[in-house]
Protein backbone atom coordinates (compact mmCIF):
# COMPACT_ATOMS: atom_id res chain seq x y z
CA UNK A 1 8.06 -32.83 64.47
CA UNK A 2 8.14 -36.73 65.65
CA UNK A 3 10.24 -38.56 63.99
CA UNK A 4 11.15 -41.05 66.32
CA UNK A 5 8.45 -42.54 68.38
CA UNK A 6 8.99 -40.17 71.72
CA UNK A 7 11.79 -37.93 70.23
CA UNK A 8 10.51 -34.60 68.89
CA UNK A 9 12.43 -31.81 67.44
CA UNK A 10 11.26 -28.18 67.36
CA UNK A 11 10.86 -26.91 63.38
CA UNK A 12 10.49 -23.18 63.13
CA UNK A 13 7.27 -22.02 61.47
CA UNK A 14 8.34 -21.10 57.11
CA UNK A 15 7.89 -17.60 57.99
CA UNK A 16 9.88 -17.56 61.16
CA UNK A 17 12.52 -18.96 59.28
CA UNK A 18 11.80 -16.26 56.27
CA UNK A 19 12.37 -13.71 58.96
CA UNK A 20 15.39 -14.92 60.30
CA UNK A 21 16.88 -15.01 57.01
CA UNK A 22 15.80 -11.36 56.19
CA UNK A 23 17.56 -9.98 59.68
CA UNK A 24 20.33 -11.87 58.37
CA UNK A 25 20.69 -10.47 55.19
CA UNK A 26 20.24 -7.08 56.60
CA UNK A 27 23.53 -7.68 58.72
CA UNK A 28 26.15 -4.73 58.43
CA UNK A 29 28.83 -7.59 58.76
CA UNK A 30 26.95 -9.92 56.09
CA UNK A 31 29.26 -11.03 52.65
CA UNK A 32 27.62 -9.05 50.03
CA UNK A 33 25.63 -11.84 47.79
CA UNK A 34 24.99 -14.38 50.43
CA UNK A 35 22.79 -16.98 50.06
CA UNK A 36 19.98 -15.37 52.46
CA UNK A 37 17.63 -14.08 49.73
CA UNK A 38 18.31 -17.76 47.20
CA UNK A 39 16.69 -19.29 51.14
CA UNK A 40 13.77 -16.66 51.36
CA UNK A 41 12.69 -17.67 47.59
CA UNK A 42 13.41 -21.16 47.92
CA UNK A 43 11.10 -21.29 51.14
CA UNK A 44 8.51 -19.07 49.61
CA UNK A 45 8.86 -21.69 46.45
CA UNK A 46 8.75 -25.15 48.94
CA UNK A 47 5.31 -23.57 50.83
CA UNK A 48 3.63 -22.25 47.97
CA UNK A 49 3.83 -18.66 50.09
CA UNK A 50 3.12 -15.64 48.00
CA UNK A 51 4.62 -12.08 48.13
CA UNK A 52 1.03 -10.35 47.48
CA UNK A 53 -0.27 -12.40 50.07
CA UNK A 54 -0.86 -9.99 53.64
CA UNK A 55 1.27 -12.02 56.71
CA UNK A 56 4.24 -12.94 54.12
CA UNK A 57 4.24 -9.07 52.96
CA UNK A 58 3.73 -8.30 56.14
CA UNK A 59 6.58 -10.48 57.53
CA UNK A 60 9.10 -9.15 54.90
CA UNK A 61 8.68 -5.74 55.02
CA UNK A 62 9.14 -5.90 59.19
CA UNK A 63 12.34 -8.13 58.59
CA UNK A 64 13.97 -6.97 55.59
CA UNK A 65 12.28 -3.74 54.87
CA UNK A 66 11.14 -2.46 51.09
CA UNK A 67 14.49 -3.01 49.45
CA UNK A 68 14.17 -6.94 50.20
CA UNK A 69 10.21 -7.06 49.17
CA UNK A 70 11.48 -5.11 45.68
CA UNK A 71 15.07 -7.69 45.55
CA UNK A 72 12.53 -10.53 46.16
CA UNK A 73 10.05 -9.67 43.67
CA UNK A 74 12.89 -9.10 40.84
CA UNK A 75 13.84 -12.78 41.54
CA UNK A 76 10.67 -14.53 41.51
């Protein structure tokens, strides 16, 4: 992302991000009720991303397994 003429800063693909925040979450040293889930449904909200659609399914079942598909379907 440019924006500064000539000054660009890397942004991580939403579902790169989404996966991220799933390893997170799936940290044994993680506070129990951290914010990583609010993030995964607040990104899914912001791109319009789907749970029934294939890559994000995909990408959350590889990252945060079926308990975090089932968590993130109860708060959606």
């Amino acid at each position: 992302m440019e924006l500064v003429p000539g000054f660009s800063v890397p942004v991580p693909d939403p579902l790169h991000l989404i996966a991220m925040k799933l390893q997170a979450a799936k940290a044994p040293h993680r506070k129990q009720g951290a914010q990583d889930y609010s993030d995964v449904v607040a990104l899914l909200e912001l791109y319009n991303m789907k749970l029934n659609q294939p890559l994000v399914r995909d990408t959350v079942l590889k990252y945060g397994g079926q308990f975090a598909l089932f968590h993130l379907q109860s708060m959606l």
